[in-house]
PDB file of N, CA and C in Angstrom:
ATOM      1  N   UNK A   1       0.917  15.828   3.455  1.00  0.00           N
ATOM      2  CA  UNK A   1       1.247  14.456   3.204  1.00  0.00           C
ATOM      3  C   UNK A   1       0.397  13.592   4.125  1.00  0.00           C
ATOM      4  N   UNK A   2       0.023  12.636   3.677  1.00  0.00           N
ATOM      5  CA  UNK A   2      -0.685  11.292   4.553  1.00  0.00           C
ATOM      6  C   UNK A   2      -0.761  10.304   4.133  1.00  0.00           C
ATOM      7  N   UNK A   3      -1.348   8.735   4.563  1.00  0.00           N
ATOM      8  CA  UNK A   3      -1.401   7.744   4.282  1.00  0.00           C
ATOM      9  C   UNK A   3      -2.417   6.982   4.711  1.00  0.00           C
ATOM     10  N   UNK A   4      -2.788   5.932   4.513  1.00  0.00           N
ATOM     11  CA  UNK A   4      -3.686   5.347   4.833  1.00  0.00           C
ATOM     12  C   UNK A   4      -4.018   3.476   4.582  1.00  0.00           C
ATOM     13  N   UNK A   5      -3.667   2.548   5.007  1.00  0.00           N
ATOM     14  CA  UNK A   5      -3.310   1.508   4.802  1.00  0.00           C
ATOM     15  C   UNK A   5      -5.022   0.618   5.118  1.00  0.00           C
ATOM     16  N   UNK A   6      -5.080  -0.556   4.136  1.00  0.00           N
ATOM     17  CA  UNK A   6      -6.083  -1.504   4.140  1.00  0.00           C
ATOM     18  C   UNK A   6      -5.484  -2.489   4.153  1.00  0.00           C
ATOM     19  N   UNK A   7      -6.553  -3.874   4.962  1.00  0.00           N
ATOM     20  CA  UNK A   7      -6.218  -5.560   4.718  1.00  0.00           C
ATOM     21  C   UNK A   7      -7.453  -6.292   4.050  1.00  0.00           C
ATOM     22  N   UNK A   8      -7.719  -6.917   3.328  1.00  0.00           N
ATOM     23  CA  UNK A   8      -9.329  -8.026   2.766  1.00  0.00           C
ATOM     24  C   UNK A   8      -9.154  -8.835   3.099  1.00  0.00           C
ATOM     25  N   UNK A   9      -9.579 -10.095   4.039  1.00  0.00           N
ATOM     26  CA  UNK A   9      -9.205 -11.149   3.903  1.00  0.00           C
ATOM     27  C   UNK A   9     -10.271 -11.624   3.320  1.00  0.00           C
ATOM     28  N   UNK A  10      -9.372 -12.843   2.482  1.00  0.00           N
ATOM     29  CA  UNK A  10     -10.648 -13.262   1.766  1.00  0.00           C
ATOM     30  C   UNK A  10     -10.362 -15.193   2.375  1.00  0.00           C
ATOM     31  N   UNK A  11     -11.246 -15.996   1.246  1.00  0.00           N
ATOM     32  CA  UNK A  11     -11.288 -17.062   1.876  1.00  0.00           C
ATOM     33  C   UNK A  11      -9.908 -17.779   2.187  1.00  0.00           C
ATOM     34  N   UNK A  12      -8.942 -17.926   0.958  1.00  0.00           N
ATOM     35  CA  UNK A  12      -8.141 -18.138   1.061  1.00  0.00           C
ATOM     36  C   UNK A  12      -6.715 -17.219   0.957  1.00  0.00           C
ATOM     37  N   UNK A  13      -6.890 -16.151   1.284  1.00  0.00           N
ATOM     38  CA  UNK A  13      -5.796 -15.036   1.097  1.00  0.00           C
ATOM     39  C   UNK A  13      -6.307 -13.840   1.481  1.00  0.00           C
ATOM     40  N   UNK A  14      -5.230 -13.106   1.881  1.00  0.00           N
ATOM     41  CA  UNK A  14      -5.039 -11.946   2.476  1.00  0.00           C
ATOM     42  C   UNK A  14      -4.885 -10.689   1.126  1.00  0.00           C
ATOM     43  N   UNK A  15      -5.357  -9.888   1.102  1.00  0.00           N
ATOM     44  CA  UNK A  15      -4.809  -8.730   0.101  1.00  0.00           C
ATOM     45  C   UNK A  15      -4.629  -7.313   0.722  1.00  0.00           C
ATOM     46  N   UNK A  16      -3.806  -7.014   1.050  1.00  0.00           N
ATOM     47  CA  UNK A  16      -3.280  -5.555   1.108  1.00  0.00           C
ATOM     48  C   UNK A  16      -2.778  -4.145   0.421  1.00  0.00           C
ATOM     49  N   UNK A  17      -2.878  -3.417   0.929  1.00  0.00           N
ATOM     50  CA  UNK A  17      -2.789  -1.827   0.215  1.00  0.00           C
ATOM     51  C   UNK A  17      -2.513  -0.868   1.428  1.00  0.00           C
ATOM     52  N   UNK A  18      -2.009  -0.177   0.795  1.00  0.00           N
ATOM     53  CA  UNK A  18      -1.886   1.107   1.023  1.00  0.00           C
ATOM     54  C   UNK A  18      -2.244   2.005   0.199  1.00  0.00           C
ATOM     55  N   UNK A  19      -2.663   3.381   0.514  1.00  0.00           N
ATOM     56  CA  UNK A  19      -2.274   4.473  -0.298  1.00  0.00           C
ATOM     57  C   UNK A  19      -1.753   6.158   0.340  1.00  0.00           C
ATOM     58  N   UNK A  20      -1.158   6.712  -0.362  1.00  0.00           N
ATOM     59  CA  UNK A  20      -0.482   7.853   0.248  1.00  0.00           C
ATOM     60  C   UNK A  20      -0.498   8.769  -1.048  1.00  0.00           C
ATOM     61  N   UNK A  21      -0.213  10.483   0.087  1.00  0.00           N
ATOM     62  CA  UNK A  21      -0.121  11.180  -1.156  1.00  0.00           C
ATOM     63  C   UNK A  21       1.015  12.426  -0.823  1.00  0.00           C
ATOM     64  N   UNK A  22       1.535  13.349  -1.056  1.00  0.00           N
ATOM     65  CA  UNK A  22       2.317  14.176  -0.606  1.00  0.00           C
ATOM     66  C   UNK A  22       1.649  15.615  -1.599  1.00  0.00           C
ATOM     67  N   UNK A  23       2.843  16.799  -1.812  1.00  0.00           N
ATOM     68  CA  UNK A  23       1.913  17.737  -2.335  1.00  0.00           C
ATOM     69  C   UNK A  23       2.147  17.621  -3.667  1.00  0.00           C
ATOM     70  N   UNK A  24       2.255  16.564  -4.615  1.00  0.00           N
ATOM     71  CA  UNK A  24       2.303  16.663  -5.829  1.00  0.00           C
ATOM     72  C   UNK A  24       1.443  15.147  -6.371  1.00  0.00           C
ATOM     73  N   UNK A  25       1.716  14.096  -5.865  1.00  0.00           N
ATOM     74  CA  UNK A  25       1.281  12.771  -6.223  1.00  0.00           C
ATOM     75  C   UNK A  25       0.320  11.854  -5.432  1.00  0.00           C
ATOM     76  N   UNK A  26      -0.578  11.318  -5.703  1.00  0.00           N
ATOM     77  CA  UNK A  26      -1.430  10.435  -5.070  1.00  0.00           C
ATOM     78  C   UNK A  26      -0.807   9.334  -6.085  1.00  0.00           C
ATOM     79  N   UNK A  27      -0.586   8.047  -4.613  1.00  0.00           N
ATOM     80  CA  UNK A  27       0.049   6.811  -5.529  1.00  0.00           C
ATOM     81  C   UNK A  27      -1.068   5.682  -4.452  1.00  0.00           C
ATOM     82  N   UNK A  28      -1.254   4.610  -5.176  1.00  0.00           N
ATOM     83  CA  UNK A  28      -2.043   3.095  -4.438  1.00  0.00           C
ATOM     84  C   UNK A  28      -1.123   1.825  -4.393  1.00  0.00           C
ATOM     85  N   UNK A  29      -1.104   1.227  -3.796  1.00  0.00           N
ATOM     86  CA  UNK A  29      -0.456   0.322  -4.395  1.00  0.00           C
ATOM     87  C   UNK A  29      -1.647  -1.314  -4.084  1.00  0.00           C
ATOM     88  N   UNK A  30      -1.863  -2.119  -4.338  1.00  0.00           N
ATOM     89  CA  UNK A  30      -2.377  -3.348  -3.849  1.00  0.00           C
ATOM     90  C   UNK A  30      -1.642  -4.914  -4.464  1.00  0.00           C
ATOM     91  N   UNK A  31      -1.694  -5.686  -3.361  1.00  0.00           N
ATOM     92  CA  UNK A  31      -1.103  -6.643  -3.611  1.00  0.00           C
ATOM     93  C   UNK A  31      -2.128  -8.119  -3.092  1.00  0.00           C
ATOM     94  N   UNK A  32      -1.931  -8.397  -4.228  1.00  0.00           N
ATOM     95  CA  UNK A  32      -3.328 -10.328  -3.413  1.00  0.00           C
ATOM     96  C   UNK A  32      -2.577 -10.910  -3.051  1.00  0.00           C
ATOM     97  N   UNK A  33      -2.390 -11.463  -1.855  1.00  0.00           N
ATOM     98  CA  UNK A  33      -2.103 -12.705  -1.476  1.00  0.00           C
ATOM     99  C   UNK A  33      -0.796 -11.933  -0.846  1.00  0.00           C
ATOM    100  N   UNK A  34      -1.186 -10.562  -0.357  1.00  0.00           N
ATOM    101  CA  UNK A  34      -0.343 -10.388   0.732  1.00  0.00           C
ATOM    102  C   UNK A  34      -0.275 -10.720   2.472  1.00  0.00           C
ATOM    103  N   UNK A  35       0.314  -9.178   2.828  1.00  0.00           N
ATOM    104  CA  UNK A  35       0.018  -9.504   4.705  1.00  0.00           C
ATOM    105  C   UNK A  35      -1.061  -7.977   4.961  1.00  0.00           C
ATOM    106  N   UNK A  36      -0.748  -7.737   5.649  1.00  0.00           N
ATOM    107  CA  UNK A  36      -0.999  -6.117   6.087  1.00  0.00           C
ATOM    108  C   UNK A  36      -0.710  -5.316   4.683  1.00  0.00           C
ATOM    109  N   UNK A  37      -1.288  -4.246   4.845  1.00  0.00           N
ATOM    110  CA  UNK A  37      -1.065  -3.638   3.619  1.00  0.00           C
ATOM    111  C   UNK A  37      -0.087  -2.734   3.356  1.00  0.00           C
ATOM    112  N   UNK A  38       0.478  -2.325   5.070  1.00  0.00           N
ATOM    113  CA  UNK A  38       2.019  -1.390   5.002  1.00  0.00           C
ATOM    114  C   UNK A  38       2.821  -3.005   4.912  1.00  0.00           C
ATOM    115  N   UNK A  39       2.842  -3.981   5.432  1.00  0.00           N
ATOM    116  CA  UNK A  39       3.935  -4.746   5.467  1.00  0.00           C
ATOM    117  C   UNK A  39       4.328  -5.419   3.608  1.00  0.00           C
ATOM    118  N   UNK A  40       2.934  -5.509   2.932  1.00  0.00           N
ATOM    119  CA  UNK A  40       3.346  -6.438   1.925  1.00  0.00           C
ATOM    120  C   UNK A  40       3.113  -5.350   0.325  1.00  0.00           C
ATOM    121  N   UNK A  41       2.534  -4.056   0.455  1.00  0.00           N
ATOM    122  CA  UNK A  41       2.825  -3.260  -0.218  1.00  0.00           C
ATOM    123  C   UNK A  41       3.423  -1.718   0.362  1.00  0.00           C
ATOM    124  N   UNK A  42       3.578  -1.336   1.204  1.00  0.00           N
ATOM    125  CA  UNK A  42       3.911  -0.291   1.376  1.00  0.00           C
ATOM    126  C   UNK A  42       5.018   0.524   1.003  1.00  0.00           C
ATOM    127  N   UNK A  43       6.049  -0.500   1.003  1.00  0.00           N
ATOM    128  CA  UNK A  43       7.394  -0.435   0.325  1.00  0.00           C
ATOM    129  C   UNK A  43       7.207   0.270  -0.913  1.00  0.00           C
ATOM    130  N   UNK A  44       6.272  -0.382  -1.724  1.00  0.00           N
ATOM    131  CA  UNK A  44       5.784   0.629  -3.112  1.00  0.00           C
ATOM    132  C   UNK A  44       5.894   1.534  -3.169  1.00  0.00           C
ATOM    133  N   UNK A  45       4.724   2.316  -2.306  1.00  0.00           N
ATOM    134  CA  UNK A  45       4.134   3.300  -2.221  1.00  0.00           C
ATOM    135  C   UNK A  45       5.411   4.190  -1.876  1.00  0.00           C
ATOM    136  N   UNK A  46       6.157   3.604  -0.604  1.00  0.00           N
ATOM    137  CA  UNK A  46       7.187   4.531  -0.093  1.00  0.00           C
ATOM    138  C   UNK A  46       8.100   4.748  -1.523  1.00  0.00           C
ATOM    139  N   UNK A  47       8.583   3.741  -2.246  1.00  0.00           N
ATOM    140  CA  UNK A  47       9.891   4.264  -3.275  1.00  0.00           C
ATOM    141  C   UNK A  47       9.205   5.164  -4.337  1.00  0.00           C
ATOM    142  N   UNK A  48       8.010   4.636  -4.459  1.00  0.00           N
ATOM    143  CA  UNK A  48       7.405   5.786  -5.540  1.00  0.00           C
ATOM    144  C   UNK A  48       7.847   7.155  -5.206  1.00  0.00           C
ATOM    145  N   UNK A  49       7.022   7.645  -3.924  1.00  0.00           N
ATOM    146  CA  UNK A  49       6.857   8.750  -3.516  1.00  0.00           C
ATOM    147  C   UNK A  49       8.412   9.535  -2.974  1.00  0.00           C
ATOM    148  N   UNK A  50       9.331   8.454  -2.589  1.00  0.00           N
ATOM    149  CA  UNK A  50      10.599   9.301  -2.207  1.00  0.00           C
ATOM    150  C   UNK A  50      11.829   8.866  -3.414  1.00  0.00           C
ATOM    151  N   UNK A  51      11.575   8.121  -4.449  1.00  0.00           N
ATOM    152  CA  UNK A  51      12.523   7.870  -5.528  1.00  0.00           C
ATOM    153  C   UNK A  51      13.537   6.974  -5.335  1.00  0.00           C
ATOM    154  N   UNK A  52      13.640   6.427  -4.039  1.00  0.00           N
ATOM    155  CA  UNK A  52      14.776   5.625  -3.477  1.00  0.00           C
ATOM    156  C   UNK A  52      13.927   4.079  -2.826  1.00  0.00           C
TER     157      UNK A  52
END
């Protein structure tokens, strides 16, 4: 299992991501006009991967 988190800033906005994988699924998630990429998508990534 691992993870790995990105930020872009761009001119006027922030876009974040994450992505993670465990031993069955690779999931991404990205969001424009987020924060950090664990703070404003990570949540995703986490319910994907644990179902909750």
């Amino acid at each position: 299992m691992g993870a790995r988190t990105g930020t872009a800033e761009e001119q006027t906005h922030t876009n974040g991501w994450p992505t993670a994988y465990d031993d069955h699924y690779a999931v991404a998630s990205l969001v424009e006009g987020g924060t950090s990429g664990v703070d404003s998508a990570g949540w995703i990534v986490r319910h994907v991967l644990t179902g909750s």
